[in-house]
Protein backbone atom coordinates (compact mmCIF):
# COMPACT_ATOMS: atom_id res chain seq x y z
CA UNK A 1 0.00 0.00 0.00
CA UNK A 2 2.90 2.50 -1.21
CA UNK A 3 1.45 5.57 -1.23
CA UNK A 4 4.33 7.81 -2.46
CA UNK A 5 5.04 8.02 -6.08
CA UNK A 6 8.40 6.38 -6.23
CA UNK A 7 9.19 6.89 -9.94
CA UNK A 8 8.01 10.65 -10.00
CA UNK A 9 9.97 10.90 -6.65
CA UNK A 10 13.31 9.63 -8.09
CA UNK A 11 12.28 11.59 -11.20
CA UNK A 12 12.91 14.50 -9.57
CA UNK A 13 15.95 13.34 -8.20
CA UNK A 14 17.65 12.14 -11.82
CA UNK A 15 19.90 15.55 -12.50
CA UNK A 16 21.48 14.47 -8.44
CA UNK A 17 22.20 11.11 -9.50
CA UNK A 18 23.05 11.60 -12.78
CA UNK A 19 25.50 14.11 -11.23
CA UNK A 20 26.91 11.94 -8.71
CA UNK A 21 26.88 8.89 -11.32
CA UNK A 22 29.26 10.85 -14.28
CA UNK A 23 31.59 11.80 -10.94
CA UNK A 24 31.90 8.33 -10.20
CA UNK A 25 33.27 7.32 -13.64
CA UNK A 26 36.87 7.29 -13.63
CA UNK A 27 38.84 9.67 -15.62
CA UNK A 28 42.51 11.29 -16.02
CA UNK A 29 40.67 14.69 -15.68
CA UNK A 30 38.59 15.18 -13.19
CA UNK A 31 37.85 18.56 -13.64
CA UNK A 32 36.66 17.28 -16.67
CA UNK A 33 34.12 15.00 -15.65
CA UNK A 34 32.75 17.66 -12.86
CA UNK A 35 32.28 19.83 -15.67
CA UNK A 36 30.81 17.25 -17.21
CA UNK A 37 28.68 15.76 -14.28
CA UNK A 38 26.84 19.82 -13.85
CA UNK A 39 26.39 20.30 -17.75
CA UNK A 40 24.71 17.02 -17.76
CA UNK A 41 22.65 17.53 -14.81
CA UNK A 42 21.83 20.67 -15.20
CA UNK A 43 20.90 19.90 -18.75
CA UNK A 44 18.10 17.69 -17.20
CA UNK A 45 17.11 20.30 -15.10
CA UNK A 46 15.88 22.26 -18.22
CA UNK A 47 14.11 19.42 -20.05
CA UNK A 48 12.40 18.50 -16.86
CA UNK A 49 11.36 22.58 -16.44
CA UNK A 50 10.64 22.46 -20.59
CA UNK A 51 8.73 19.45 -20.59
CA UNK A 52 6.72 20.35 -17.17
CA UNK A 53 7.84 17.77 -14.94
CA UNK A 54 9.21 19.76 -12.04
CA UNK A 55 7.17 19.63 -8.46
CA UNK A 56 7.42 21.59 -5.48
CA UNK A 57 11.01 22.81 -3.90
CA UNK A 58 13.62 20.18 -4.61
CA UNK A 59 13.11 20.44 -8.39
CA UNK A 60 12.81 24.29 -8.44
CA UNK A 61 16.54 24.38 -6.14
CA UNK A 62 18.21 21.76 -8.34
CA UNK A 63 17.36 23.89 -11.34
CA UNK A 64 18.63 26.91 -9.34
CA UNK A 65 21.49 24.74 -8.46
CA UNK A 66 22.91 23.27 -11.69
CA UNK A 67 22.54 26.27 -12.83
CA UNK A 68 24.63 28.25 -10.32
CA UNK A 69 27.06 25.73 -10.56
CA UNK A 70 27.03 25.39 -14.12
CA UNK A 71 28.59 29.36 -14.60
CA UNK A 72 30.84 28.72 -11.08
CA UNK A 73 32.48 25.68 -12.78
CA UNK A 74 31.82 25.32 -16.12
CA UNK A 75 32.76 28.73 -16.94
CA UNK A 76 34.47 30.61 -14.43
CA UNK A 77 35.97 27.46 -12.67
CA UNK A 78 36.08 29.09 -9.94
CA UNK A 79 38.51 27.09 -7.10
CA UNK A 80 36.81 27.41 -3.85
CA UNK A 81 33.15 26.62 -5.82
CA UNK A 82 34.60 23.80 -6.82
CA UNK A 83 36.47 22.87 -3.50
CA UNK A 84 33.25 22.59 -1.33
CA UNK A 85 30.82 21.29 -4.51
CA UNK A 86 30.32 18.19 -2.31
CA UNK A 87 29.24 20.44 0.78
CA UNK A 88 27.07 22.85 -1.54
CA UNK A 89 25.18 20.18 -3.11
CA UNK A 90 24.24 18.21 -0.07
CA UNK A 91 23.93 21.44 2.02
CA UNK A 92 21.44 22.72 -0.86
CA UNK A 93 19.33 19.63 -0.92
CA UNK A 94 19.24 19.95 3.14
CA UNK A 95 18.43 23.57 3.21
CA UNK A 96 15.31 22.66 0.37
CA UNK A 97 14.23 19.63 2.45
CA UNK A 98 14.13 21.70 5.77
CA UNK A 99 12.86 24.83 4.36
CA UNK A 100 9.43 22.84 2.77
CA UNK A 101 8.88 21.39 6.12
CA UNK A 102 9.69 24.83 7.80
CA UNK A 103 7.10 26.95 5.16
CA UNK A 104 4.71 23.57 6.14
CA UNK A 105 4.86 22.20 2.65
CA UNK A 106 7.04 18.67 2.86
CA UNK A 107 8.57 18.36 -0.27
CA UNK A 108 7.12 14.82 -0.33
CA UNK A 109 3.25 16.11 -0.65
CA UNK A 110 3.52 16.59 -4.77
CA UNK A 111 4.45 12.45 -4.81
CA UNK A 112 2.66 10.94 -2.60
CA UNK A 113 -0.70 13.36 -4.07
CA UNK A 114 -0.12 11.67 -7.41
CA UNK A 115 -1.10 8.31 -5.62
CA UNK A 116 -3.77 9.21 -3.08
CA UNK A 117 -7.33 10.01 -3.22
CA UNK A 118 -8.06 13.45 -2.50
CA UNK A 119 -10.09 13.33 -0.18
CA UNK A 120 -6.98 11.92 2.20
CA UNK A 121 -4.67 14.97 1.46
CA UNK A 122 -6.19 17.00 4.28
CA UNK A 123 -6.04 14.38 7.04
CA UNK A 124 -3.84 14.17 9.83
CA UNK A 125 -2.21 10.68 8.85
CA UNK A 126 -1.66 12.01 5.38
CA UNK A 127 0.11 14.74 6.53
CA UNK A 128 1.87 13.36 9.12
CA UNK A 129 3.34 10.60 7.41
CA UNK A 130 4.46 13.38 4.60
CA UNK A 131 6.44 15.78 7.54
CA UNK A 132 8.04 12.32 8.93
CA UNK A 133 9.05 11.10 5.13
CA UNK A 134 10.85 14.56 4.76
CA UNK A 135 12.55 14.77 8.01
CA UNK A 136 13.95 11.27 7.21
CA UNK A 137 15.36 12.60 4.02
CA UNK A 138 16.18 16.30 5.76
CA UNK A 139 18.40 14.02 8.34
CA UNK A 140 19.88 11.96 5.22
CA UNK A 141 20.88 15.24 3.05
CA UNK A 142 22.30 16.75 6.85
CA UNK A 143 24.10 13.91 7.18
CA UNK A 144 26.03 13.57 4.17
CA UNK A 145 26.65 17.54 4.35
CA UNK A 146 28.18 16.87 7.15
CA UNK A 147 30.25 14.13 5.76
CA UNK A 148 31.44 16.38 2.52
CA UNK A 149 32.86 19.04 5.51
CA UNK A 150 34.53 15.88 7.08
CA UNK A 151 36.11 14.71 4.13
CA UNK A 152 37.51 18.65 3.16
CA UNK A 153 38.96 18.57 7.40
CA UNK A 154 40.42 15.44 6.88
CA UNK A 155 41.29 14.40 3.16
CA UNK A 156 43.34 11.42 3.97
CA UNK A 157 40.24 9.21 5.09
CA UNK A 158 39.71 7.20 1.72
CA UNK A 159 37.08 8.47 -0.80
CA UNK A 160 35.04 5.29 -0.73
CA UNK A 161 34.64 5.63 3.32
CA UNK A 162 32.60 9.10 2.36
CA UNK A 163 30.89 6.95 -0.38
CA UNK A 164 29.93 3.89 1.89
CA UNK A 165 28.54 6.39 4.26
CA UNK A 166 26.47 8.81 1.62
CA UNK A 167 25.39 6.07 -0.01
CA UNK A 168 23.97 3.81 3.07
CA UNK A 169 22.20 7.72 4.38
CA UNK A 170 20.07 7.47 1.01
CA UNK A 171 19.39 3.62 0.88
CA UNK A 172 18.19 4.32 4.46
CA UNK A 173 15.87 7.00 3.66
CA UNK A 174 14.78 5.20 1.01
CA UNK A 175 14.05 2.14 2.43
CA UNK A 176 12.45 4.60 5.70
CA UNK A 177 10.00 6.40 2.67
CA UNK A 178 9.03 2.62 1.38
CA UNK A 179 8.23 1.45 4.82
CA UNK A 180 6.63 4.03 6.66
CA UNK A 181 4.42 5.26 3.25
CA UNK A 182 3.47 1.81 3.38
CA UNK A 183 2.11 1.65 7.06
CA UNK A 184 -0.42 4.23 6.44
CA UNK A 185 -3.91 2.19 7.04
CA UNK A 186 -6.36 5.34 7.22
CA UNK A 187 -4.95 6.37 3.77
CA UNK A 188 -6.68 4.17 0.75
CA UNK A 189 -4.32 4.52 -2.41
CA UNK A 190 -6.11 5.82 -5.77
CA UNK A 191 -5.82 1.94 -7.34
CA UNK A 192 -7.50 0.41 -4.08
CA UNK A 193 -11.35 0.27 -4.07
């Protein structure tokens, strides 16, 4: 009894993992493939804004996002930007997920609307489950924010450690979205008579 539109959810996601994807392929330049990794996502930033897909905060700050980064890097390469990218990005998708449950709008309403009735979207369980869904994620993008300014302090701990650890903060959240969406009982989905 999902309730949350996965596939629009990680939708809105694609120019972040697209992004962290292209950075993970290995290359002789890596400013090169960072330049690379922002053109790319935040060319799907604009087809997603073209083609109307965007929804609510996150997709609104990733466009603002790839495209701040795409005239810090891409064109101005600009040193620090590009020292504390790893901070930025999962400081901005922190500072989005907080800010929609601060201005009482969790990010996670536009998803989980596309598979509910809505007569639910008003209810107390509805809602609830929607603010506990983001603060999972606002912990998970805090987390590995604070695991980008870890890595800059000490750069001798090895790259995959930081990887291991971003990596098992999404699956987490994930898996935390899948199970808790799912426990919702007063909340009938819109394929369930």
């Amino acid at each position: 009894m999902i309730f949350l539109g996965f596939w629009s959810l990680l939708l809105t996601f694609l120019p972040w993992i697209a992004f962290k994807v292209i950075l993970l392929i290995p290359a002789f330049d890596k400013l090169l493939m960072v330049k690379v990794a922002i053109s790319a996502a935040a060319l799907i930033c604009v087809i997603q804004t073209f083609c109307g897909v965007h929804k609510g905060i996150i997709a609104w700050g990733s466009l603002l996002f790839f495209g701040i980064s795409t005239v810090m890097v891409t064109v101005l390469t600009d040193i620090w930007y590009l020292k504390y990218l790893g901070f930025l990005s999962n400081a901005t998708l922190a500072l989005l997920t907080w800010a929609s449950l601060l201005l009482g709008n969790p990010f996670t309403l536009a998803y989980a609307r596309e598979c509910v009735d809505p007569k639910y979207w008003k209810t107390d369980r509805f809602m609830h489950v929607n603010y506990m869904i983001t603060a999972v994620w606002g912990l998970s993008f805090t987390a590995c924010a604070a695991d980008a300014l870890v890595r800059l302090k000490y750069p001798f701990i090895p790259w995959y450690v930081s990887e291991i650890f971003d990596d098992t903060a999404m699956i987490l959240a994930i898996i935390f979205t899948k199970h808790y969406s799912g426990q919702n009982k007063t909340v009938k989905p819109l394929n369930e008579n």
